[in-house]
PDB file of N, CA and C in Angstrom:
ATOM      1  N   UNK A   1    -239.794 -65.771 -25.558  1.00  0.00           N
ATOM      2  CA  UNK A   1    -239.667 -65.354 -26.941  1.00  0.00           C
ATOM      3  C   UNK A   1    -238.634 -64.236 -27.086  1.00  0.00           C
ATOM      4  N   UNK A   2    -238.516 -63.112 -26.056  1.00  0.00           N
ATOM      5  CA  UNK A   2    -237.754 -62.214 -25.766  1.00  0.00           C
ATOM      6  C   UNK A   2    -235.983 -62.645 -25.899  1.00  0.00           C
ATOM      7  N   UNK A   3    -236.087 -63.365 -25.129  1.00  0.00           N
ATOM      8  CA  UNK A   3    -234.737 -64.319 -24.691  1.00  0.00           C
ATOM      9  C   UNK A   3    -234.237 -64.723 -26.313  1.00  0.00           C
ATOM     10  N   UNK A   4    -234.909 -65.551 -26.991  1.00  0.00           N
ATOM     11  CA  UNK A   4    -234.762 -66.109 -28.238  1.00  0.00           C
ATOM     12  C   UNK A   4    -234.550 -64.916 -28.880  1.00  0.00           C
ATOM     13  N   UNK A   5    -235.016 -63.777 -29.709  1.00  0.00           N
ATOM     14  CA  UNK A   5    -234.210 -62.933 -30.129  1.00  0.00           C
ATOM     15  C   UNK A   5    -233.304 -62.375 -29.732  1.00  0.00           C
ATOM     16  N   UNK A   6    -233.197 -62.105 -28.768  1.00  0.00           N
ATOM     17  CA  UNK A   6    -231.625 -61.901 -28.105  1.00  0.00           C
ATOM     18  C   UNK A   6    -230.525 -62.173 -28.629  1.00  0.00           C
ATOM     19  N   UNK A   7    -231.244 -63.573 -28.280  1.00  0.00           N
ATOM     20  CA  UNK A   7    -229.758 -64.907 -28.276  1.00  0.00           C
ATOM     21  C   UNK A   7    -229.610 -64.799 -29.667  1.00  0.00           C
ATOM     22  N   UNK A   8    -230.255 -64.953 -30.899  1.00  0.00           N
ATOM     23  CA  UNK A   8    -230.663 -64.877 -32.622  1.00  0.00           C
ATOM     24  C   UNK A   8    -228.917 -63.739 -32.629  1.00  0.00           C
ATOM     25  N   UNK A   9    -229.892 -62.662 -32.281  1.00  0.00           N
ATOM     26  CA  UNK A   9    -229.111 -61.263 -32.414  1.00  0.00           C
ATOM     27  C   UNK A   9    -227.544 -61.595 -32.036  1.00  0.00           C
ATOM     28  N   UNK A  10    -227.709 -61.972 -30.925  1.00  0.00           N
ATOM     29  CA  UNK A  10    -226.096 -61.980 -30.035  1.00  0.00           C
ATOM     30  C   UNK A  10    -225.071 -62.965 -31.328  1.00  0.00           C
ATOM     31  N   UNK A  11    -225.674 -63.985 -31.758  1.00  0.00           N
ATOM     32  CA  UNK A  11    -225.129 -65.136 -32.425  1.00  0.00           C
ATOM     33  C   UNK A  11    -224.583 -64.784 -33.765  1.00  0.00           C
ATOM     34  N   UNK A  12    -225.733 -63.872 -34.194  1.00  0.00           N
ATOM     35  CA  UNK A  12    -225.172 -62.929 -35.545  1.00  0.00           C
ATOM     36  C   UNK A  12    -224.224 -61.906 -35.497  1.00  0.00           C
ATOM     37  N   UNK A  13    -224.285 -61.358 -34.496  1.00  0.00           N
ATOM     38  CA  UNK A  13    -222.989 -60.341 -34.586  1.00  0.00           C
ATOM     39  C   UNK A  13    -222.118 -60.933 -34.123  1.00  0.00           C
ATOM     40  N   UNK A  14    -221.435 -62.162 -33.224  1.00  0.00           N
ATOM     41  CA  UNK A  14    -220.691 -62.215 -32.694  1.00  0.00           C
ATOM     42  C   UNK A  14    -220.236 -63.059 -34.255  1.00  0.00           C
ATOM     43  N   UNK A  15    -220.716 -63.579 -35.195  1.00  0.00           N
ATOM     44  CA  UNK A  15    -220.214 -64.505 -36.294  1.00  0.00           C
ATOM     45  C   UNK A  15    -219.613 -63.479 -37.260  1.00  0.00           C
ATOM     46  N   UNK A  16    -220.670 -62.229 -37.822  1.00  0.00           N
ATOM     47  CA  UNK A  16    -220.110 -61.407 -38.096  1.00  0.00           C
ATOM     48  C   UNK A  16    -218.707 -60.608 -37.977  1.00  0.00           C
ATOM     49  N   UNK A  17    -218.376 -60.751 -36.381  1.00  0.00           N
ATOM     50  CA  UNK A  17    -217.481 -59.891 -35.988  1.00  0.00           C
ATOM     51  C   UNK A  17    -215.856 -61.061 -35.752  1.00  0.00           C
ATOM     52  N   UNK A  18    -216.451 -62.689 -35.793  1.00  0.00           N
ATOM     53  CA  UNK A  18    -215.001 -63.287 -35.440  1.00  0.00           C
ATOM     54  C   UNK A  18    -214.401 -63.035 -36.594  1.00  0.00           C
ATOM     55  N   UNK A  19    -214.536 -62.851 -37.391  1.00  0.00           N
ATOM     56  CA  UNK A  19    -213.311 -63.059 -38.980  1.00  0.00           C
ATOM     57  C   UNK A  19    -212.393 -61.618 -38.328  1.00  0.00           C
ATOM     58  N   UNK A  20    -212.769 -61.020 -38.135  1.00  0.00           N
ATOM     59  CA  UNK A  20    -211.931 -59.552 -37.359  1.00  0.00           C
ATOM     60  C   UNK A  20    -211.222 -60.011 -36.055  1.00  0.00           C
ATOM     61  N   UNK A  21    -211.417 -61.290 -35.360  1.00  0.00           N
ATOM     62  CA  UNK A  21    -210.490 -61.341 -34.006  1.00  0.00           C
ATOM     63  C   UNK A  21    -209.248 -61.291 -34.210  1.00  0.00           C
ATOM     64  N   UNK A  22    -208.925 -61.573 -32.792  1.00  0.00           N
ATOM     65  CA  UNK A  22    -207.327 -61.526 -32.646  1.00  0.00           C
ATOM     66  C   UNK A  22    -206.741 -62.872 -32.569  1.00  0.00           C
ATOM     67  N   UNK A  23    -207.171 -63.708 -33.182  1.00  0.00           N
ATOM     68  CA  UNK A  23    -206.761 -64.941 -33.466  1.00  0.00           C
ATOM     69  C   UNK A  23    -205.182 -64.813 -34.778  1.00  0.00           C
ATOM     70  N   UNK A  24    -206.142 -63.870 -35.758  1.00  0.00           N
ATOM     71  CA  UNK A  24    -205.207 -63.866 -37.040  1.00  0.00           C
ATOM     72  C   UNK A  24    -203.534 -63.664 -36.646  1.00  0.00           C
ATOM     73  N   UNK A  25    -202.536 -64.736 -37.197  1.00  0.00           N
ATOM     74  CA  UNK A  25    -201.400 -64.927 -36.779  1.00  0.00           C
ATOM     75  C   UNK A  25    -200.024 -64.211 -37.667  1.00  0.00           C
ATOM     76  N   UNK A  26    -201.072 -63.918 -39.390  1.00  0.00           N
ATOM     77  CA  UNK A  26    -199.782 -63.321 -39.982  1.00  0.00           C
ATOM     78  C   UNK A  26    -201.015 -62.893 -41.685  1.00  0.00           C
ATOM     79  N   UNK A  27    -200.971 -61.736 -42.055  1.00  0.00           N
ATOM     80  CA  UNK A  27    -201.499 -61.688 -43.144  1.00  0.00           C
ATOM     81  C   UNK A  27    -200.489 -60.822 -44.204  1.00  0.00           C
ATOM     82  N   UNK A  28    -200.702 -61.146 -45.834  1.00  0.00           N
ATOM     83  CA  UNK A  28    -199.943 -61.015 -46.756  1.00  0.00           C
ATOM     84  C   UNK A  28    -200.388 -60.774 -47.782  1.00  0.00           C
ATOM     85  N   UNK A  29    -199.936 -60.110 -48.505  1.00  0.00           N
ATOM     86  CA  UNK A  29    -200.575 -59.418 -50.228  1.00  0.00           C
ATOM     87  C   UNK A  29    -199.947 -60.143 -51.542  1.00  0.00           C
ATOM     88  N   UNK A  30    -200.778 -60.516 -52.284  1.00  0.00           N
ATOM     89  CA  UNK A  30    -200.043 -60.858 -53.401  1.00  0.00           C
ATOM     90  C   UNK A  30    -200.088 -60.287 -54.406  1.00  0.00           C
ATOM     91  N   UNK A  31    -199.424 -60.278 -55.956  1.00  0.00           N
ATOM     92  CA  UNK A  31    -198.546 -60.457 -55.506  1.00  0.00           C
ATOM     93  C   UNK A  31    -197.355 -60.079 -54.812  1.00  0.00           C
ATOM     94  N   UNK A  32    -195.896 -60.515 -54.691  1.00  0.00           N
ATOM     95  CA  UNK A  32    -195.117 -59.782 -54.027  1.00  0.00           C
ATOM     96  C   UNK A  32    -193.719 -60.085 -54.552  1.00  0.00           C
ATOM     97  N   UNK A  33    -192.798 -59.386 -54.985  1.00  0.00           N
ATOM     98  CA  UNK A  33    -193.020 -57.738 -54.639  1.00  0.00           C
ATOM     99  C   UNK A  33    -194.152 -57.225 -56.187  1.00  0.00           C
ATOM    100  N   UNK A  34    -193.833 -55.584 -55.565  1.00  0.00           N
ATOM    101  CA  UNK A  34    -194.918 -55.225 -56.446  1.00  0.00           C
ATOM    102  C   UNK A  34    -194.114 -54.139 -57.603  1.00  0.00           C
ATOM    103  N   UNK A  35    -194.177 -54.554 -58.875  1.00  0.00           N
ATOM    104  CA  UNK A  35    -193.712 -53.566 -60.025  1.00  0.00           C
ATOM    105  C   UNK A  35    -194.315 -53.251 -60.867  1.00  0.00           C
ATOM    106  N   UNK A  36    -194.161 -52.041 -61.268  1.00  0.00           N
ATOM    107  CA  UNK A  36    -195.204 -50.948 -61.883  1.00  0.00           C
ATOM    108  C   UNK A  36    -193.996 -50.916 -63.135  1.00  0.00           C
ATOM    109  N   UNK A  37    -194.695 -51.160 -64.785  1.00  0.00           N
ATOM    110  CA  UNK A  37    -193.822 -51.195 -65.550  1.00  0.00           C
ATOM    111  C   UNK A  37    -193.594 -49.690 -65.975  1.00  0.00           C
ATOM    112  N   UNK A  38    -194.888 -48.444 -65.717  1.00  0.00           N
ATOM    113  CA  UNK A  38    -194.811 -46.987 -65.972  1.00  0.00           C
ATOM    114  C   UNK A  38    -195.949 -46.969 -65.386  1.00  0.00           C
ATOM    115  N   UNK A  39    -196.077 -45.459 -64.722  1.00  0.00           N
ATOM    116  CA  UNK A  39    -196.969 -44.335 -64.134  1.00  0.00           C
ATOM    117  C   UNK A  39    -198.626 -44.983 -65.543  1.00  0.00           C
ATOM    118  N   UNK A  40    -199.813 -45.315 -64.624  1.00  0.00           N
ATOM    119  CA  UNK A  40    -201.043 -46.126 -65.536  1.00  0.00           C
ATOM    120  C   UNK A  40    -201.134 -47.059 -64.870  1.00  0.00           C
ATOM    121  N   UNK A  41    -200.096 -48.104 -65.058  1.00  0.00           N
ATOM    122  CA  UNK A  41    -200.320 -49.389 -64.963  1.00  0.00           C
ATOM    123  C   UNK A  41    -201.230 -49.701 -63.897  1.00  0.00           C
ATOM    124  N   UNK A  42    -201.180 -50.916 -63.398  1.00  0.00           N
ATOM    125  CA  UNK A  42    -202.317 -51.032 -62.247  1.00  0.00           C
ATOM    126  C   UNK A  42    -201.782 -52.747 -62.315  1.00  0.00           C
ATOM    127  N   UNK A  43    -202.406 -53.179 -61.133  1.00  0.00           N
ATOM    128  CA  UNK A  43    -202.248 -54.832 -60.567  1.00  0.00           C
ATOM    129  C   UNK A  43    -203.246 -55.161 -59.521  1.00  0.00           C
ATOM    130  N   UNK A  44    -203.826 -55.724 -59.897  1.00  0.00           N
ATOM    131  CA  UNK A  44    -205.292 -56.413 -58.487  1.00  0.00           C
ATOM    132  C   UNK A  44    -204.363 -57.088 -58.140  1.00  0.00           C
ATOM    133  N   UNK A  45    -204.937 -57.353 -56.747  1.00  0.00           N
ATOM    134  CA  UNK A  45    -204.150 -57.826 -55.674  1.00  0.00           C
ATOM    135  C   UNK A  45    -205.092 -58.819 -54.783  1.00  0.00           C
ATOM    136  N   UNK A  46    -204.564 -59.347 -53.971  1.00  0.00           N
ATOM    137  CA  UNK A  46    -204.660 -60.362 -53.045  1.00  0.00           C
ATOM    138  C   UNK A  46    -204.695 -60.619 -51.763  1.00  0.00           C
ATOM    139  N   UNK A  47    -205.655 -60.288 -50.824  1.00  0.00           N
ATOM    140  CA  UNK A  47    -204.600 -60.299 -49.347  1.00  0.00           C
ATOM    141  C   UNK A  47    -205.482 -61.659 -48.732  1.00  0.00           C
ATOM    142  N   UNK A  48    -204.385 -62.462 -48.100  1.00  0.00           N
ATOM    143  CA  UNK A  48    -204.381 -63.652 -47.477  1.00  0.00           C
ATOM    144  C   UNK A  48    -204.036 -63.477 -45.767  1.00  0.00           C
ATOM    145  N   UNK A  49    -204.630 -64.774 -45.493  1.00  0.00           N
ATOM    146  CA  UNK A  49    -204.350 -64.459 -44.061  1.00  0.00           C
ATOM    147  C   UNK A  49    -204.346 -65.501 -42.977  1.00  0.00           C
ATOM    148  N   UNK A  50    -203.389 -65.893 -41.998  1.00  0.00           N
ATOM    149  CA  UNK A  50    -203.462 -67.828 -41.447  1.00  0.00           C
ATOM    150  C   UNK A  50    -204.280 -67.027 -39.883  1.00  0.00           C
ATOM    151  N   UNK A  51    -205.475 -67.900 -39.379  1.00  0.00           N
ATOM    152  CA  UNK A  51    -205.645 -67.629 -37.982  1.00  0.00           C
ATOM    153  C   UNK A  51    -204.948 -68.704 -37.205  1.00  0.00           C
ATOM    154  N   UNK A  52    -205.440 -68.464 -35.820  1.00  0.00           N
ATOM    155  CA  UNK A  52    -204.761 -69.628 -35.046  1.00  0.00           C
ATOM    156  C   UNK A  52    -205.321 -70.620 -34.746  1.00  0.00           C
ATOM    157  N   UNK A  53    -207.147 -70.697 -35.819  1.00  0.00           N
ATOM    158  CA  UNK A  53    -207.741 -71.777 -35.215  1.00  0.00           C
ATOM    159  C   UNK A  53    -207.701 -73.012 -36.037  1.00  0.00           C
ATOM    160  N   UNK A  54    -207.621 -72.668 -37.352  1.00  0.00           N
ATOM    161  CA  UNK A  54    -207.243 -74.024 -38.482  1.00  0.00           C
ATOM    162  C   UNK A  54    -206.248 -73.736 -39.393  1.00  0.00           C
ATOM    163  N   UNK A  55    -204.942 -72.487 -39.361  1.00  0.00           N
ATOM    164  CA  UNK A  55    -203.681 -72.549 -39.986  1.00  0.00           C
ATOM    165  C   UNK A  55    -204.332 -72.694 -41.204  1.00  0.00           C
ATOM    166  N   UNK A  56    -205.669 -72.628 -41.885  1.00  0.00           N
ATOM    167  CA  UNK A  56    -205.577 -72.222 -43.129  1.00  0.00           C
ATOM    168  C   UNK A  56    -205.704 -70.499 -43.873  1.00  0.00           C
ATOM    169  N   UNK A  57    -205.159 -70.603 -44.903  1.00  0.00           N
ATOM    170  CA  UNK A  57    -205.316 -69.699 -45.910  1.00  0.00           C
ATOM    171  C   UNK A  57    -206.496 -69.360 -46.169  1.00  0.00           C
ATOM    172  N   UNK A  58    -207.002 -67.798 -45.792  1.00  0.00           N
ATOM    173  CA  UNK A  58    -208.230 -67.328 -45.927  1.00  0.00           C
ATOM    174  C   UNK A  58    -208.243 -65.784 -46.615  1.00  0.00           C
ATOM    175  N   UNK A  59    -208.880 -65.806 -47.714  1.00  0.00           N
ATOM    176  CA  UNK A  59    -208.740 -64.806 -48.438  1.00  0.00           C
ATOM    177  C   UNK A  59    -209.593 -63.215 -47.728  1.00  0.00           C
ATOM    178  N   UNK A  60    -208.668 -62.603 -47.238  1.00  0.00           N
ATOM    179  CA  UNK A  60    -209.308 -61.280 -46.910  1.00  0.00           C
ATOM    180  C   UNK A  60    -209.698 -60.114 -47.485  1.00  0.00           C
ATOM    181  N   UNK A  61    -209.426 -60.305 -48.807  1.00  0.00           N
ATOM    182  CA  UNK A  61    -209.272 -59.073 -49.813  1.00  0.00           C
ATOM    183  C   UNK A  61    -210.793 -57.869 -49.744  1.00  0.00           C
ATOM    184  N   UNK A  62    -211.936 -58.802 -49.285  1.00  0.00           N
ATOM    185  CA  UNK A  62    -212.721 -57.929 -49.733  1.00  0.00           C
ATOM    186  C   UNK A  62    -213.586 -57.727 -47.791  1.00  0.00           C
ATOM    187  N   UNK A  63    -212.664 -58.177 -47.131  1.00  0.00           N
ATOM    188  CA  UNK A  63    -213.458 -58.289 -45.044  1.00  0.00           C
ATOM    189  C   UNK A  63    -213.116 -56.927 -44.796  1.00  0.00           C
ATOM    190  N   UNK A  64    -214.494 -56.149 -44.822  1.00  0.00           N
ATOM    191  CA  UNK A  64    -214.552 -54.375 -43.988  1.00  0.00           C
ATOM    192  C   UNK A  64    -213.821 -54.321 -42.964  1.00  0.00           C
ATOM    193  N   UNK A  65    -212.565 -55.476 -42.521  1.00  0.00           N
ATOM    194  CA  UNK A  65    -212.112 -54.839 -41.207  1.00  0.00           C
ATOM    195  C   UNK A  65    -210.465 -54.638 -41.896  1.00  0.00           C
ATOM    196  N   UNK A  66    -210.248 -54.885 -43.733  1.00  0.00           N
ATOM    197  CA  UNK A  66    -208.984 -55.120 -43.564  1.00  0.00           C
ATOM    198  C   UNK A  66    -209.008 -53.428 -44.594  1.00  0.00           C
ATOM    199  N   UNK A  67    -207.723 -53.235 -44.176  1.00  0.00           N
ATOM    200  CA  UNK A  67    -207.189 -51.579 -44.377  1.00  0.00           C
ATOM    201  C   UNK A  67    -205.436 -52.142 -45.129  1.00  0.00           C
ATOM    202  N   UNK A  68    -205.861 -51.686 -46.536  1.00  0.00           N
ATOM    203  CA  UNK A  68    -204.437 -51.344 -47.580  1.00  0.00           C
ATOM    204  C   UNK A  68    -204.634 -49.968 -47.966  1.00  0.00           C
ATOM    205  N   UNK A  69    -203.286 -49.389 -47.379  1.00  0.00           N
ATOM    206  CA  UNK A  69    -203.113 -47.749 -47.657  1.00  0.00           C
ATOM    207  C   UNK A  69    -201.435 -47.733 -48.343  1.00  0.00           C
ATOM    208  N   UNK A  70    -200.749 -46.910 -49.048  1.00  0.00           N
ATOM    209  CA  UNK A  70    -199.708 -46.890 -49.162  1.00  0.00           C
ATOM    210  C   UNK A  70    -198.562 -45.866 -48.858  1.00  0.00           C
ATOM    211  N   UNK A  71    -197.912 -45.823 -48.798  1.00  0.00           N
ATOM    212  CA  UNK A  71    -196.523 -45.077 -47.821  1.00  0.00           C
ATOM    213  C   UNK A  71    -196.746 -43.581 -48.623  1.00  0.00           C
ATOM    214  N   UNK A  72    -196.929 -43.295 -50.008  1.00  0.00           N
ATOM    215  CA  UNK A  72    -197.113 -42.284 -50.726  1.00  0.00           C
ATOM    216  C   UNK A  72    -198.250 -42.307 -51.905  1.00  0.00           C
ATOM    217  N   UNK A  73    -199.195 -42.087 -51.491  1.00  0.00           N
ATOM    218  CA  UNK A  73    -200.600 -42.126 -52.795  1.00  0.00           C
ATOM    219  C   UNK A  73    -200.267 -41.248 -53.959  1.00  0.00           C
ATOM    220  N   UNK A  74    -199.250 -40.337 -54.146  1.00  0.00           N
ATOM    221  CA  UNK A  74    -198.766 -39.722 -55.141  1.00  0.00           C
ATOM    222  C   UNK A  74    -197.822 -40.499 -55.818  1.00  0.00           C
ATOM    223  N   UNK A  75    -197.489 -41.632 -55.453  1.00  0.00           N
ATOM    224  CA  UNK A  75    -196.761 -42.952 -56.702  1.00  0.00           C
ATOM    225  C   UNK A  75    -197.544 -43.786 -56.643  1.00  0.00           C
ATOM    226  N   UNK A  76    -198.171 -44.422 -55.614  1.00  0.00           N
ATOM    227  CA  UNK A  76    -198.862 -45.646 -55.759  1.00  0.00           C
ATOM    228  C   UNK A  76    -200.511 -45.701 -54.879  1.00  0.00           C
ATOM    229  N   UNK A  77    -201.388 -44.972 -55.391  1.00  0.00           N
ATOM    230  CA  UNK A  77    -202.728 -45.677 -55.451  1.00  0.00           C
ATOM    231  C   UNK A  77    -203.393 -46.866 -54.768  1.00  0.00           C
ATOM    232  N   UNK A  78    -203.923 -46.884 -53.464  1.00  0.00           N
ATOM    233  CA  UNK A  78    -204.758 -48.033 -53.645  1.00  0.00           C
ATOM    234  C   UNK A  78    -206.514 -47.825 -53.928  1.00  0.00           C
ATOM    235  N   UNK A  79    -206.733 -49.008 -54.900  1.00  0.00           N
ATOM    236  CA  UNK A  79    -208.412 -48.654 -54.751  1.00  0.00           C
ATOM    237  C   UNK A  79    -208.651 -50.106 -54.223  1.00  0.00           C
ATOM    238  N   UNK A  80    -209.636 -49.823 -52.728  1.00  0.00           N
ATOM    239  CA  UNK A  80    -209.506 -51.020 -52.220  1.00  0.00           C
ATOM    240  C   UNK A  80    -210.705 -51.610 -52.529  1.00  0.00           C
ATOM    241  N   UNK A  81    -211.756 -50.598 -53.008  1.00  0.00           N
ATOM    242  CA  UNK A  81    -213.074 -51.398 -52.918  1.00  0.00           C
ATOM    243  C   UNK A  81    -213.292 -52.567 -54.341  1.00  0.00           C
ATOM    244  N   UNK A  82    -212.050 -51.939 -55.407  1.00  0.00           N
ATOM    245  CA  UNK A  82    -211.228 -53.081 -56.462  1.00  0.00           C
ATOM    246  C   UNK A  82    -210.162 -53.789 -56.137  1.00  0.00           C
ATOM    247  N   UNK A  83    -209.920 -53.390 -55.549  1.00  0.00           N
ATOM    248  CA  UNK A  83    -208.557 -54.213 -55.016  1.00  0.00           C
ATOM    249  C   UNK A  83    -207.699 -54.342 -56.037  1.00  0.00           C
ATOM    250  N   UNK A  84    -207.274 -52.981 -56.295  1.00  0.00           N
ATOM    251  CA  UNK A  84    -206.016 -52.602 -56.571  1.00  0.00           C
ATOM    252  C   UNK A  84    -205.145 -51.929 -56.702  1.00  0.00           C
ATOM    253  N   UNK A  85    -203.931 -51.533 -57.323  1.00  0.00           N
ATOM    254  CA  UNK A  85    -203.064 -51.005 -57.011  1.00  0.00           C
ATOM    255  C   UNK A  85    -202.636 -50.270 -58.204  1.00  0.00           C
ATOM    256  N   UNK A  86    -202.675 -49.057 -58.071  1.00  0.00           N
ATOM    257  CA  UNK A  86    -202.723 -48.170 -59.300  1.00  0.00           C
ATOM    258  C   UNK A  86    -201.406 -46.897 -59.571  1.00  0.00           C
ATOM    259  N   UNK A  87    -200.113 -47.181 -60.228  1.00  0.00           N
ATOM    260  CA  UNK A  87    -198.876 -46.874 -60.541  1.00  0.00           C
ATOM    261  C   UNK A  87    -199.041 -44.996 -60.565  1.00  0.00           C
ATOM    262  N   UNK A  88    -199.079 -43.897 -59.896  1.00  0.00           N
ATOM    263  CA  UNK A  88    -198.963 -42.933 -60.217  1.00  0.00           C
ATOM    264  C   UNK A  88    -197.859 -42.146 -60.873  1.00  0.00           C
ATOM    265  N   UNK A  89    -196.542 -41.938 -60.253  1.00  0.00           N
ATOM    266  CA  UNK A  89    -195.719 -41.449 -60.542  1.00  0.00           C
ATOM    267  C   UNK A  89    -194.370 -42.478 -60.450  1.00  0.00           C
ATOM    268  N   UNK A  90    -193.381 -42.089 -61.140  1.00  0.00           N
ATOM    269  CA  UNK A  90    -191.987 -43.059 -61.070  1.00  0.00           C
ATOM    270  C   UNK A  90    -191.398 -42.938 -59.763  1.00  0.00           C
ATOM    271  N   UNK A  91    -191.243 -44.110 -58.762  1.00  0.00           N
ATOM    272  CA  UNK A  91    -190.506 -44.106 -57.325  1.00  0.00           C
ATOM    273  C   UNK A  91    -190.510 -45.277 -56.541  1.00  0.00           C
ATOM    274  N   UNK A  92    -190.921 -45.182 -55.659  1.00  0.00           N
ATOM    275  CA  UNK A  92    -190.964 -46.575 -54.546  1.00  0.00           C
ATOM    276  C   UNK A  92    -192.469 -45.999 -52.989  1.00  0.00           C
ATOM    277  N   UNK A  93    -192.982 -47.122 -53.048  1.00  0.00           N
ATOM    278  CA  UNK A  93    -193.764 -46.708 -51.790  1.00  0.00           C
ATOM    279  C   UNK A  93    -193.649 -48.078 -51.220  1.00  0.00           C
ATOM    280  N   UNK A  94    -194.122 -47.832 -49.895  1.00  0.00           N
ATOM    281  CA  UNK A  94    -194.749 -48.990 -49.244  1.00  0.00           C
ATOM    282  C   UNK A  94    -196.250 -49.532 -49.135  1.00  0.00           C
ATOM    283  N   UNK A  95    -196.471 -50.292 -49.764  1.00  0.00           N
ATOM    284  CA  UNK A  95    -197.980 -50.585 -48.812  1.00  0.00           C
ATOM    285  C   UNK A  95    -198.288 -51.388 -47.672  1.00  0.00           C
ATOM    286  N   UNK A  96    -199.000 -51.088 -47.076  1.00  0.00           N
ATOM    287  CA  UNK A  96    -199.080 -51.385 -45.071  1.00  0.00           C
ATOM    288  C   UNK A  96    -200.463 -52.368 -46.072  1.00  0.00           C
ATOM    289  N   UNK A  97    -200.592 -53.362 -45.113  1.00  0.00           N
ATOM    290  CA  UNK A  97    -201.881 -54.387 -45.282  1.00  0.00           C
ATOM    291  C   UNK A  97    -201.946 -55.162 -43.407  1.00  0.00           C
ATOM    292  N   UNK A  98    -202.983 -53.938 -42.882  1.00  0.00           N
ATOM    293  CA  UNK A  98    -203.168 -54.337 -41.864  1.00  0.00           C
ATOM    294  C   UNK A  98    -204.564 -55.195 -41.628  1.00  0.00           C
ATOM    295  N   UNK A  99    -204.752 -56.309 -40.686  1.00  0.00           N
ATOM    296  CA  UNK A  99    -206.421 -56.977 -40.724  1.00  0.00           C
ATOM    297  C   UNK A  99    -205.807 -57.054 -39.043  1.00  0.00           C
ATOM    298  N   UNK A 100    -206.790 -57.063 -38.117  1.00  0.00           N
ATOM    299  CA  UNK A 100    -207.124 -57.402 -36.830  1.00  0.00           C
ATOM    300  C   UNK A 100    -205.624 -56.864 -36.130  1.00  0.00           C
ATOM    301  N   UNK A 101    -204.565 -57.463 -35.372  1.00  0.00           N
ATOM    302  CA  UNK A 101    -203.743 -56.918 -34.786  1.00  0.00           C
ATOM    303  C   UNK A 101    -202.169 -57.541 -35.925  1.00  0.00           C
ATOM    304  N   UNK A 102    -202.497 -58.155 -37.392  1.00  0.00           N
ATOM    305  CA  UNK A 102    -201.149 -57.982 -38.138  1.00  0.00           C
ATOM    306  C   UNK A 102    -201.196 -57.148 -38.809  1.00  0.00           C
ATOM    307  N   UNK A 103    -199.927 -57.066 -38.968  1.00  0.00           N
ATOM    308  CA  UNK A 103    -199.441 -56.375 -40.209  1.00  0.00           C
ATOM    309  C   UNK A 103    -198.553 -56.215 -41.118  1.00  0.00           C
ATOM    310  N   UNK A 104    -198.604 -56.364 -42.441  1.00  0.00           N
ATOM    311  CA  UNK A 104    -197.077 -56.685 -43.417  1.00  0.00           C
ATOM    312  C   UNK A 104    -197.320 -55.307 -43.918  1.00  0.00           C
ATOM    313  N   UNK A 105    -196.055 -55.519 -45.194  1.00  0.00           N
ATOM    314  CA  UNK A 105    -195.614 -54.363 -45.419  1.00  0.00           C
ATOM    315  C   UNK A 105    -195.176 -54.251 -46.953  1.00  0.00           C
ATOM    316  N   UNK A 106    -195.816 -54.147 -48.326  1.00  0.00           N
ATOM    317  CA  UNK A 106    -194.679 -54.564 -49.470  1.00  0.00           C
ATOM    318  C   UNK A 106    -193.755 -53.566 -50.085  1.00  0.00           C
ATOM    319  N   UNK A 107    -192.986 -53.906 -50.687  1.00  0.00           N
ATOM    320  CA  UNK A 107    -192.137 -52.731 -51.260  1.00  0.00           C
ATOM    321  C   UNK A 107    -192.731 -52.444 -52.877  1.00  0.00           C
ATOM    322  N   UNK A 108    -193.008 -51.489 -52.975  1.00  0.00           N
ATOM    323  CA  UNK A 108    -193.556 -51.235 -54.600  1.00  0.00           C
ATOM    324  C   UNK A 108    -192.356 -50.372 -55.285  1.00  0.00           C
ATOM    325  N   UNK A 109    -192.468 -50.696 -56.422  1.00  0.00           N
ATOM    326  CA  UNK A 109    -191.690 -49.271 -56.814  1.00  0.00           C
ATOM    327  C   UNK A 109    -192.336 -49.278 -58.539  1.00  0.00           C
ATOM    328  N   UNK A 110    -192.567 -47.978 -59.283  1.00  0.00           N
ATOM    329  CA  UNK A 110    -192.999 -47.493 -60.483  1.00  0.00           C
ATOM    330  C   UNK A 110    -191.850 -47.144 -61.386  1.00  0.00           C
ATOM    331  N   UNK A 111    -191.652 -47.400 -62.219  1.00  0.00           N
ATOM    332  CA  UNK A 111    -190.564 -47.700 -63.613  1.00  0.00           C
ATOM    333  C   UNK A 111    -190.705 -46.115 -63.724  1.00  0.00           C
ATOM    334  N   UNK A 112    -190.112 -45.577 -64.492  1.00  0.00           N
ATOM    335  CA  UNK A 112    -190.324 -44.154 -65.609  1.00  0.00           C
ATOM    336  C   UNK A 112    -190.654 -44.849 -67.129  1.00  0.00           C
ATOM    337  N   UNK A 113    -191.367 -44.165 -67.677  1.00  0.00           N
ATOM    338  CA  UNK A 113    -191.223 -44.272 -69.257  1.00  0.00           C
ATOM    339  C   UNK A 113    -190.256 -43.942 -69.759  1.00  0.00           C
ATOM    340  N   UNK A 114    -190.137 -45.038 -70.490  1.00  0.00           N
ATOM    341  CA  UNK A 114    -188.800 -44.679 -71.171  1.00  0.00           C
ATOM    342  C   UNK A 114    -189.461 -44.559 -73.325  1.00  0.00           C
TER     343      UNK A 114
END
């Protein structure tokens, strides 16, 4: 009986934990690129991702292992637990969208009011 929870246990975390392997071959944010029409605005976003075991498209946007931060949080904002992307000041940042061992990169940039 011992053995059997074990094995229960072992089976659940290890299912839990594959969407995080190192299978994943290339992941990406949509959309792309990213433009902020003035300092407010905001854009939900998207992050996608191909592994190496069925080359399909699997939406990662909301998997605790994936991390969107951006090059300067004083122009561009992420709120990830919305998943999105929130225009602070007029400029350009990057956002990094790393999951398991990829990582892309988008170019943002925020308008001025005119």
């Amino acid at each position: 009986m011992r053995f059997g929870i074990r094995a229960v246990v072992l089976v659940v975390a290890l299912t839990v934990a594959a969407p995080a392997g190192i299978n994943w071959r290339t992941v990406w944010l949509e959309p792309n690129p990213l433009g902020f029409a003035a300092p407010g605005a905001s854009i939900s976003y998207v992050v996608y991702g191909i592994d190496g075991m069925d080359d399909a498209h699997h939406d990662l946007t909301h998997n605790p292992s994936l991390k969107v931060t951006s090059s300067d949080d004083s122009i561009v904002a992420v709120d990830q637990a919305s998943a999105k992307l929130v225009a602070k000041t007029p400029g350009h940042a990057e956002i990094r969208v790393s999951f398991s061992e990829c990582t892309s990169i988008n170019k943002a940039t925020v308008r001025a009011t005119q």
